[in-house]
Every structure is written in structure tokens, then in C-alpha cells.
C-alpha atoms as a PDB file:
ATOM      1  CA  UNK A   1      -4.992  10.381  10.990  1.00  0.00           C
ATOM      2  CA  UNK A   2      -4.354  12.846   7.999  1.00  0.00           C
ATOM      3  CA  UNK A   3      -0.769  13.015   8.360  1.00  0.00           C
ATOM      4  CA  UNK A   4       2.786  11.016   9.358  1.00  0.00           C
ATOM      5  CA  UNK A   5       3.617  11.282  12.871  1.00  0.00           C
ATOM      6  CA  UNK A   6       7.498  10.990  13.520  1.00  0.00           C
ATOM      7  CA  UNK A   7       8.750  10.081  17.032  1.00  0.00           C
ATOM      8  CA  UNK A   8      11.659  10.037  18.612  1.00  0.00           C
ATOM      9  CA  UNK A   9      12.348   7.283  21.378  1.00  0.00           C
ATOM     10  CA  UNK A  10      14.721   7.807  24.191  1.00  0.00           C
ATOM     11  CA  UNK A  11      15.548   5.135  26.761  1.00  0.00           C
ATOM     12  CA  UNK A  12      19.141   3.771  28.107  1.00  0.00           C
ATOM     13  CA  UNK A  13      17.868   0.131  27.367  1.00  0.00           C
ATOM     14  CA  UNK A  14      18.527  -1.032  23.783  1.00  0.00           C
ATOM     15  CA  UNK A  15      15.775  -3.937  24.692  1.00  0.00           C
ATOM     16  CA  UNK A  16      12.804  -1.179  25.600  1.00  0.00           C
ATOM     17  CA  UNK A  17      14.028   1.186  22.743  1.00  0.00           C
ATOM     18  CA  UNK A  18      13.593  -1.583  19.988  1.00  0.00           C
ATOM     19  CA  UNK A  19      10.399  -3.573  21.159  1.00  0.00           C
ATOM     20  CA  UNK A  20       8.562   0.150  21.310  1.00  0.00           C
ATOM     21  CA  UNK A  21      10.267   0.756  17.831  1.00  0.00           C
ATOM     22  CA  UNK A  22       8.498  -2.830  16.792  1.00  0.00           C
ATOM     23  CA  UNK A  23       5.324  -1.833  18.293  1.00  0.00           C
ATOM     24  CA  UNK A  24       5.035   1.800  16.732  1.00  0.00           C
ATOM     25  CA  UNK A  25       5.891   1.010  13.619  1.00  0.00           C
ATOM     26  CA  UNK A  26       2.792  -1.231  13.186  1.00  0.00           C
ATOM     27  CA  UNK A  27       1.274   1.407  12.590  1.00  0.00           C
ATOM     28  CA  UNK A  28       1.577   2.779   9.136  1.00  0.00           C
ATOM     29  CA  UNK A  29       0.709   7.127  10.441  1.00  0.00           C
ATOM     30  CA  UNK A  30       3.725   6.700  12.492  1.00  0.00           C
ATOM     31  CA  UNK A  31       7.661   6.700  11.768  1.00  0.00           C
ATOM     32  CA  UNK A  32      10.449   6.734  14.471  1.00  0.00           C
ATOM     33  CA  UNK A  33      13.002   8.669  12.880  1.00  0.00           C
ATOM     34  CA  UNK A  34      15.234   8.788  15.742  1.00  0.00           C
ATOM     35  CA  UNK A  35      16.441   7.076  18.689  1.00  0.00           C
ATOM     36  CA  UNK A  36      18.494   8.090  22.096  1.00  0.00           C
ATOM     37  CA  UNK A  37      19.863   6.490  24.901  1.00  0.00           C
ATOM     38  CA  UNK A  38      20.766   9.268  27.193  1.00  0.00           C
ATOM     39  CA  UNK A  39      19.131  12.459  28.014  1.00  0.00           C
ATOM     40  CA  UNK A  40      21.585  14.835  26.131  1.00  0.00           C
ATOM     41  CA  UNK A  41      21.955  13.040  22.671  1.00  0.00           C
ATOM     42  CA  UNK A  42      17.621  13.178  23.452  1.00  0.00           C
ATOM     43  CA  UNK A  43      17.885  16.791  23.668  1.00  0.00           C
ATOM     44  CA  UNK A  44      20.293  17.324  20.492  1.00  0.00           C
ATOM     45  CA  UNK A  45      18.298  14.822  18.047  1.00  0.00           C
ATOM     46  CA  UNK A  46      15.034  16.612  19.521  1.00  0.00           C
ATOM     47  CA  UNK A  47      16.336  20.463  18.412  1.00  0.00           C
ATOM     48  CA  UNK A  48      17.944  18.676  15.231  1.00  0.00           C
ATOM     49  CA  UNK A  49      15.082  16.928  13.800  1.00  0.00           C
ATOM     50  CA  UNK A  50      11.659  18.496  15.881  1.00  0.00           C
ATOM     51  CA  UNK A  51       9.545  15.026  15.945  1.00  0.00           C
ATOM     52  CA  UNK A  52       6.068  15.425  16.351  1.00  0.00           C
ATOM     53  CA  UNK A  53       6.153  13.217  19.514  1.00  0.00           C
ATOM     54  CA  UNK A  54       8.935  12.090  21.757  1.00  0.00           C
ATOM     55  CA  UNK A  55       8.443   9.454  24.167  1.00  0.00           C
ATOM     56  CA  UNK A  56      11.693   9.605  27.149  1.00  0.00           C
ATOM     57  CA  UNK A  57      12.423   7.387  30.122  1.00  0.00           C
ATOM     58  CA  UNK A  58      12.362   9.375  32.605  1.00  0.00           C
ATOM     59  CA  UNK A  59      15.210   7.817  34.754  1.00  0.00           C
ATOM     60  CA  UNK A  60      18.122   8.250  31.778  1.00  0.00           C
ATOM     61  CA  UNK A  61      21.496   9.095  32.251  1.00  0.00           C
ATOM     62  CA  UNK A  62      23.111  12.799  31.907  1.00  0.00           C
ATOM     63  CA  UNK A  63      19.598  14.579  31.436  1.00  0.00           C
ATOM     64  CA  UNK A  64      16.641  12.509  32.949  1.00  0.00           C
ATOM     65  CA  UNK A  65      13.440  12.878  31.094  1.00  0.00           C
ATOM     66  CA  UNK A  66      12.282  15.710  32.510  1.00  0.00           C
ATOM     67  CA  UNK A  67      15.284  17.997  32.359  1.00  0.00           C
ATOM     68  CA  UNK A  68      14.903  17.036  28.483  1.00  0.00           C
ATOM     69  CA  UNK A  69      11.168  18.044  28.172  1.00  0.00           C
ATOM     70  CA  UNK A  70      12.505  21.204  30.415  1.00  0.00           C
ATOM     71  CA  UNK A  71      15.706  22.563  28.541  1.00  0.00           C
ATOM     72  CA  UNK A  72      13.228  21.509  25.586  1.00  0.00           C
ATOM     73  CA  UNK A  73      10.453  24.074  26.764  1.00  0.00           C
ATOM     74  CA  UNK A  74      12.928  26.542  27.100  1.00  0.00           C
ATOM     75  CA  UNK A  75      13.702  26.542  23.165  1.00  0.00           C
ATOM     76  CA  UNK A  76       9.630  26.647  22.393  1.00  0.00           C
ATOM     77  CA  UNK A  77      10.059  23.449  20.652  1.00  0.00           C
ATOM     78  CA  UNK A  78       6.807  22.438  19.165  1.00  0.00           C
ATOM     79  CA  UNK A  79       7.550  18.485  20.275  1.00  0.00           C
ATOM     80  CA  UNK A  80       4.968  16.893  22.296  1.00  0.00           C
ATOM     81  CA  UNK A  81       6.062  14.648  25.102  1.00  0.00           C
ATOM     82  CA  UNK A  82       5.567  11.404  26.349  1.00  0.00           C
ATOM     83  CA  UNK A  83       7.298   9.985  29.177  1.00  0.00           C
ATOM     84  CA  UNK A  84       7.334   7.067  30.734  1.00  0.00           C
ATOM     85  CA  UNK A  85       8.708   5.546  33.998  1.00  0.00           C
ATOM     86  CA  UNK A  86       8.974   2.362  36.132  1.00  0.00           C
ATOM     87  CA  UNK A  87       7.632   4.668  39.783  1.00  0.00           C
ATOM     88  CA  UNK A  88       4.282   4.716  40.809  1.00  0.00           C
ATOM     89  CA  UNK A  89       5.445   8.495  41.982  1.00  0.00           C
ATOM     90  CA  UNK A  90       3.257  11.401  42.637  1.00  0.00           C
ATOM     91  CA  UNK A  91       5.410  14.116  42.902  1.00  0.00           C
ATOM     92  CA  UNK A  92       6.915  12.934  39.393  1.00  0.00           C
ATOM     93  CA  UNK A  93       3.373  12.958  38.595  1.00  0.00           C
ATOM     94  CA  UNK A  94       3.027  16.197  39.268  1.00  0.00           C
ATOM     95  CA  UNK A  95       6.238  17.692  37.912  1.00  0.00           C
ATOM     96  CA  UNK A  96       5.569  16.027  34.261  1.00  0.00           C
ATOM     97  CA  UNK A  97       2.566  17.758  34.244  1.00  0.00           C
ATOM     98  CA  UNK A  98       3.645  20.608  35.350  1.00  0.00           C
ATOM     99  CA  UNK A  99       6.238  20.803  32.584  1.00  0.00           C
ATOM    100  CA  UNK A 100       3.565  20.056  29.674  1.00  0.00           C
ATOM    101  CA  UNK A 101       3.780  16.432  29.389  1.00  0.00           C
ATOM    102  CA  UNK A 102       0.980  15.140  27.335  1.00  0.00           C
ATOM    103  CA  UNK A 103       1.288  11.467  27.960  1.00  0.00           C
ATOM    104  CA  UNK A 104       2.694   9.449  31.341  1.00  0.00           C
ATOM    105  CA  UNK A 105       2.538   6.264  31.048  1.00  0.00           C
ATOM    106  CA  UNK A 106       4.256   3.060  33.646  1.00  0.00           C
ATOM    107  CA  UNK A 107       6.535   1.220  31.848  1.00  0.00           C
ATOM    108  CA  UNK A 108       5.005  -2.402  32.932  1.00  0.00           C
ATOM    109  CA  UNK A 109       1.933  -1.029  31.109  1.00  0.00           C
ATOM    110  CA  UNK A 110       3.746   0.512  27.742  1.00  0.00           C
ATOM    111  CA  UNK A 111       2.490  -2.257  25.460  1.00  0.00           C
ATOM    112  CA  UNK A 112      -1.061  -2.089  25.971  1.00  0.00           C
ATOM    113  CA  UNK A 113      -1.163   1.904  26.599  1.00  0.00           C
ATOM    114  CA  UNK A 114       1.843   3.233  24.359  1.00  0.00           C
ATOM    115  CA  UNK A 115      -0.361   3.445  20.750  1.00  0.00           C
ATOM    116  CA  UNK A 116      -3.338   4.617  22.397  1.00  0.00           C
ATOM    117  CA  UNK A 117      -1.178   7.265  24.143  1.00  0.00           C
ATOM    118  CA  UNK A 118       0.784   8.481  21.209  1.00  0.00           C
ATOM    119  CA  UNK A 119      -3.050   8.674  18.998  1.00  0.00           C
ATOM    120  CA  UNK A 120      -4.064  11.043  21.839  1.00  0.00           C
ATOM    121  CA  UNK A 121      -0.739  13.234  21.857  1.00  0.00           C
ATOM    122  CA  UNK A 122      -1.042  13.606  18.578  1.00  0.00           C
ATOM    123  CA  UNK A 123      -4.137  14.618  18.225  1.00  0.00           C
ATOM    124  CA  UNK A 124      -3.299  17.152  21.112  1.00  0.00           C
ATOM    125  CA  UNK A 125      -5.299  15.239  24.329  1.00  0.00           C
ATOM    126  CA  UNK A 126      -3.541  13.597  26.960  1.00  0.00           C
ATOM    127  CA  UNK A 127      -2.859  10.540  28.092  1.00  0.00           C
ATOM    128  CA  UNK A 128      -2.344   8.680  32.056  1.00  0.00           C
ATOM    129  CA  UNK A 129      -1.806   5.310  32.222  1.00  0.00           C
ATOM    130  CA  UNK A 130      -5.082   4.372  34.326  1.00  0.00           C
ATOM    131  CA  UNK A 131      -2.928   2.655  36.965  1.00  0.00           C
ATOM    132  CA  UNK A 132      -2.274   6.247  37.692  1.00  0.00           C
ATOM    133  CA  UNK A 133      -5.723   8.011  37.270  1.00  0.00           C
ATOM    134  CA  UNK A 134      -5.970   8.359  40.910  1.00  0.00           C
ATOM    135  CA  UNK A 135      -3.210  11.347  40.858  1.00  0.00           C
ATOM    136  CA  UNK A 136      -4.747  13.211  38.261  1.00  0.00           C
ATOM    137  CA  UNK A 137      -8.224  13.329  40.566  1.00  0.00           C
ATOM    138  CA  UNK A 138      -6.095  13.930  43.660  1.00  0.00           C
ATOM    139  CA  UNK A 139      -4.223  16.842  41.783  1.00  0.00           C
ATOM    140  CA  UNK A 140      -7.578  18.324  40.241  1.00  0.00           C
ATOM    141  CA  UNK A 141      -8.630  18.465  44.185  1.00  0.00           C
ATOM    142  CA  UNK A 142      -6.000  19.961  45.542  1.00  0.00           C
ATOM    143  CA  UNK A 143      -6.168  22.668  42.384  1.00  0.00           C
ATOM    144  CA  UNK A 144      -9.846  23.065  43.614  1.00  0.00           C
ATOM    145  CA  UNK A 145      -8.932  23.588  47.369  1.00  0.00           C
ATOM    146  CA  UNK A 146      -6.073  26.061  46.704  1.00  0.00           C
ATOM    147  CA  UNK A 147      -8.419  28.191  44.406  1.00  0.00           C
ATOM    148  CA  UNK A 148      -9.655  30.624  47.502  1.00  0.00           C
ATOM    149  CA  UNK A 149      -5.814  30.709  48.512  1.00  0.00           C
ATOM    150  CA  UNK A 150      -4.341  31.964  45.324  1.00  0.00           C
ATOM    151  CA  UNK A 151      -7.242  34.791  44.766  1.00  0.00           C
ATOM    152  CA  UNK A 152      -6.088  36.361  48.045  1.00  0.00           C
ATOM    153  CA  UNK A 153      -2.805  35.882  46.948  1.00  0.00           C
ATOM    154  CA  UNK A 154      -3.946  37.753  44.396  1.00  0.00           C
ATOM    155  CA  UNK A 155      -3.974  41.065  46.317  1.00  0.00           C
ATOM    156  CA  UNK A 156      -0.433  40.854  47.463  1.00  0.00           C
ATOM    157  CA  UNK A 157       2.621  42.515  44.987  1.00  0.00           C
ATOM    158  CA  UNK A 158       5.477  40.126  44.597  1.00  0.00           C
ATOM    159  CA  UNK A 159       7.555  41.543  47.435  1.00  0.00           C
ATOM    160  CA  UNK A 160       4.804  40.843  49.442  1.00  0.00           C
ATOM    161  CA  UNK A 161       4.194  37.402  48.011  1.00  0.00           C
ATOM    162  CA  UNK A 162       8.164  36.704  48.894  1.00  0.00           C
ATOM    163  CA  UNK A 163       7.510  38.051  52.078  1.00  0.00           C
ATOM    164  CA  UNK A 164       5.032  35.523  53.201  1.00  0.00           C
ATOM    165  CA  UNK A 165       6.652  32.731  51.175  1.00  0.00           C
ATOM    166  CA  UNK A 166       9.734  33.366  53.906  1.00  0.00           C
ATOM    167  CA  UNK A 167       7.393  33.163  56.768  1.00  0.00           C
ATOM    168  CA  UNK A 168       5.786  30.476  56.064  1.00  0.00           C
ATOM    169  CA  UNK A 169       9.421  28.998  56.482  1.00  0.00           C
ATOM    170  CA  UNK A 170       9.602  30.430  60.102  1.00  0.00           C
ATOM    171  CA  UNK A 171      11.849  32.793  59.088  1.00  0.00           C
ATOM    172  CA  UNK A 172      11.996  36.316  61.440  1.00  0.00           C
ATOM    173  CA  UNK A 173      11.607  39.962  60.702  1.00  0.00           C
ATOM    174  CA  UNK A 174      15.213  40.100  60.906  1.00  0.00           C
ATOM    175  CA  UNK A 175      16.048  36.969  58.590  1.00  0.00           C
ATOM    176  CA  UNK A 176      14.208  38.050  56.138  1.00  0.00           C
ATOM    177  CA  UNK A 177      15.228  41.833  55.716  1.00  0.00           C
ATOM    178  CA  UNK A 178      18.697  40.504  55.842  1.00  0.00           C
ATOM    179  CA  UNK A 179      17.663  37.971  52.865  1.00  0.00           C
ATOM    180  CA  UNK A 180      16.030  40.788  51.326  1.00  0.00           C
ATOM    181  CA  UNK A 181      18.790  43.475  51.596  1.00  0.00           C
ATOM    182  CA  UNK A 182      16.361  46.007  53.516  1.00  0.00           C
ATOM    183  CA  UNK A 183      15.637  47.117  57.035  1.00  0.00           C
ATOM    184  CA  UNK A 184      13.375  44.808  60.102  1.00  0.00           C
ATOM    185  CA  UNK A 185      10.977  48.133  59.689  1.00  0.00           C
ATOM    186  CA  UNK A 186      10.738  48.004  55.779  1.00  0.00           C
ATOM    187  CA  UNK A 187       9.979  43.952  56.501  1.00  0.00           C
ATOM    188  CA  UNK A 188       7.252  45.133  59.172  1.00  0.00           C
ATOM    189  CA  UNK A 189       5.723  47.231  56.894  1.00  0.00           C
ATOM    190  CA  UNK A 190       5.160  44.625  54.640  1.00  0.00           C
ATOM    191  CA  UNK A 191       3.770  42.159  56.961  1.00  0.00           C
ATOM    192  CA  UNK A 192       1.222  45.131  58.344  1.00  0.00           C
ATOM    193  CA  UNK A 193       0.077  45.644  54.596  1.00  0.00           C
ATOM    194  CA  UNK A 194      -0.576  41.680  53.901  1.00  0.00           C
ATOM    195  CA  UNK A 195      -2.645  41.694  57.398  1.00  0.00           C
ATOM    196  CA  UNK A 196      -4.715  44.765  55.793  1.00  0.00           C
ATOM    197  CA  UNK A 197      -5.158  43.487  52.260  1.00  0.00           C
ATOM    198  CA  UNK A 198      -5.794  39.869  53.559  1.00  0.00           C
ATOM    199  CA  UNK A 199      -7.723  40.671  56.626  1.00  0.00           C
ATOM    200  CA  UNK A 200      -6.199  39.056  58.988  1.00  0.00           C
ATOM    201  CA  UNK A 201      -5.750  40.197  62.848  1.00  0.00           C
ATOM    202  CA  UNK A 202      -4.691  38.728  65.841  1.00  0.00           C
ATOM    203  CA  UNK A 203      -1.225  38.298  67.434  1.00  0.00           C
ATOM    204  CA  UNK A 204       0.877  35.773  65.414  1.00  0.00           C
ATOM    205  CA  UNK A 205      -2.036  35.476  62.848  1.00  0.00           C
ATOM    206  CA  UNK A 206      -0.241  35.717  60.217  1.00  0.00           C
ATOM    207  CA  UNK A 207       2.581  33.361  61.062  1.00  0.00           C
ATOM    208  CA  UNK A 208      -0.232  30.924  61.382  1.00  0.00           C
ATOM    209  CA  UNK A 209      -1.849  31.433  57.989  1.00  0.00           C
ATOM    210  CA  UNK A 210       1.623  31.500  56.222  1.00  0.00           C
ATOM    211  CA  UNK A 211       2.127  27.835  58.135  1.00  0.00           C
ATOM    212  CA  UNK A 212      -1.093  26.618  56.980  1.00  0.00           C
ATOM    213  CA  UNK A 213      -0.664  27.501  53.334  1.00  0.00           C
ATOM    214  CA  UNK A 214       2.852  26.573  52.938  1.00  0.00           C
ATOM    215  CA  UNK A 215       2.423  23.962  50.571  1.00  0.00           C
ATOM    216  CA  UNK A 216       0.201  26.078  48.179  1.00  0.00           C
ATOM    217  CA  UNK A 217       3.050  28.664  47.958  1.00  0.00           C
END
């Protein structure tokens, strides 16, 4: 590496905070300049000092880790992430990557995976734990399979878009005008125009393809 890395560490246990400091600081490219042990103090040190990697707990108390890396995003802080997390989880998974977490690693793996994770971060790759490879192929195929979805969706303006989104949630003409501020007919309109653009015909057709892609929506 051709420059210092600093980190930030945030974690509610004293214990995990200063074995990870130990570990990371065997390494001569990198320097923990700050520590945390609650999400908001995270947040403030992040904006204060702008490490080039912080690593959070993701189960911390008054911000968790990903409300940090999210209230983070918000400010366009350059700070790469790294969180880590005791749940074999999916949907955590998937909401840390999501966010534009760069490394995700268990915690009864940190010491063998942390170093290798942080080289990769820094060097702008990312890292999974391998215990939890299997979600990143599991994601990438479910990205695959809702590719034909989303270029239809494609076709539809955002109105429309909401408009199906509220179907799909077996919501009536009626519901959804009145969730919408406009009239049944302006609601039937839009329904007509998403069977034109998307093809579809048949009585309740549409109810039926809003079911089926409800969880790509």
C-alpha cells in the first residue's frame, strides 16, 4: 500500500473494540484514529475526522450500524464501510449492500477475515466473509431473474409504477384513488394504460401479475 489507512472502530464491547485495535495495528499502512461505542458518537467522530475505513457492529445502541453507514451516505462522506455482525441474516445481507457496504464480515470469523477485508476496502473491492458467499450468489440470481421485470417496468411513468406497487398489495380501484387523492376513473385509466404498455389482457390479469412480482417492486 502507498499510503496510511486510518480507521475508525465502532462496537458497544470494549473487549471486541480493543482486540481489533491489537490486530489492525500490526499492520504498519494502518492507524485507528478513533474509536466508538454507540452508533451516534460513530456518526459524529465519522463527519469529524472522515477515516478512510470504518468498521461498525451492526447491532449498537442509539444508531445500529446501518443507520450510521445511512445518515453517513446522506452527507456524501467519502468513508468506506465495514460492518460486521454476529447473524447469519440475509435480509441484513442485503440491506448492507444495498447501502454501499464494502466489507461484511461474521464476527466469530473477524480475526482471520478482518485484515484481508480492510486490504480489499481500501483498495476499493469488497469483501464477504465466505461463511456468507452463498447470499451474494443467491442475490446475483435473483438480480438476474428480476432483469425482464424491471425493463417492462421500464415503460410505466411513476404514477403508474405506484399504481401497480398498490395492487400488488390487493388494494382496490377505490383504495387506491383515495390513497392517491384522485377519482376510481382517473385510477382505471391508469390500470387500462399499464395493460396496453405491458401487454397484458384477460380479466384480473393484471391483479395477477402485480401478485406475482410483488417482491421485485
Amino acid at each position: 500500500m502507498s499510503h496510511q489507512a486510518t480507521i475508525l472502530l465502532a462496537d458497544d464491547h470494549p473487549i471486541v473494540r480493543n482486540g481489533m485495535r491489537m490486530l489492525i495495528e500490526t499492520q504498519k499502512d494502518y492507524t485507528v484514529i478513533s474509536e466508538a461505542d454507540n452508533g451516534e458518537i460513530a456518526l459524529q467522530k465519522i463527519m469529524e475526522t472522515q477515516p478512510s475505513v470504518a468498521i461498525l457492529d451492526i447491532d449498537m445502541p442509539l444508531l445500529n450500524g446501518l443507520e450510521v453507514v445511512t445518515k453517513a451516505n446522506e452527507s456524501k462522506c467519502a468513508t468506506r464501510f465495514i460492518v460486521m455482525t454476529m447473524y447469519k441474516d440475509e435480509s441484513l445481507f442485503s440491506r448492507a449492500i444495498d447501502l454501499g457496504v464494502r466489507g461484511y464480515i461474521l464476527k466469530e470469523n473477524a480475526v482471520m477475515d478482518i485484515l484481508q477485508c480492510i486490504k480489499a476496502v481500501v483498495e476499493g473491492k469488497h469483501f464477504i466473509s465466505p461463511a456468507l458467499s452463498e447470499y451474494l450468489f443467491q442475490r446475483s440470481e435473483r438480480k438476474d431473474s428480476s432483469a425482464p421485470f424491471l425493463a417492462l417496468l421500464e415503460k410505466l411513468t411513476p404514477t403508474e409504477k405506484k399504481v401497480l406497487k398498490l395492487l400488488s398489495e390487493m388494494k382496490t380501484s377505490k383504495e387506491i384513488a383515495e390513497e392517491l387523492f384522485v377519482s376510481t376513473k382517473t385510477i382505471e385509466n391508469h390500470r387500462n394504460n399499464i395493460c396496453t404498455k405491458l401487454e397484458i389482457r384477460g380479466a384480473h390479469a393484471l391483479l395477477k401479475f402485480a401478485m406475482e412480482h410483488k417482491d421485485k417492486m
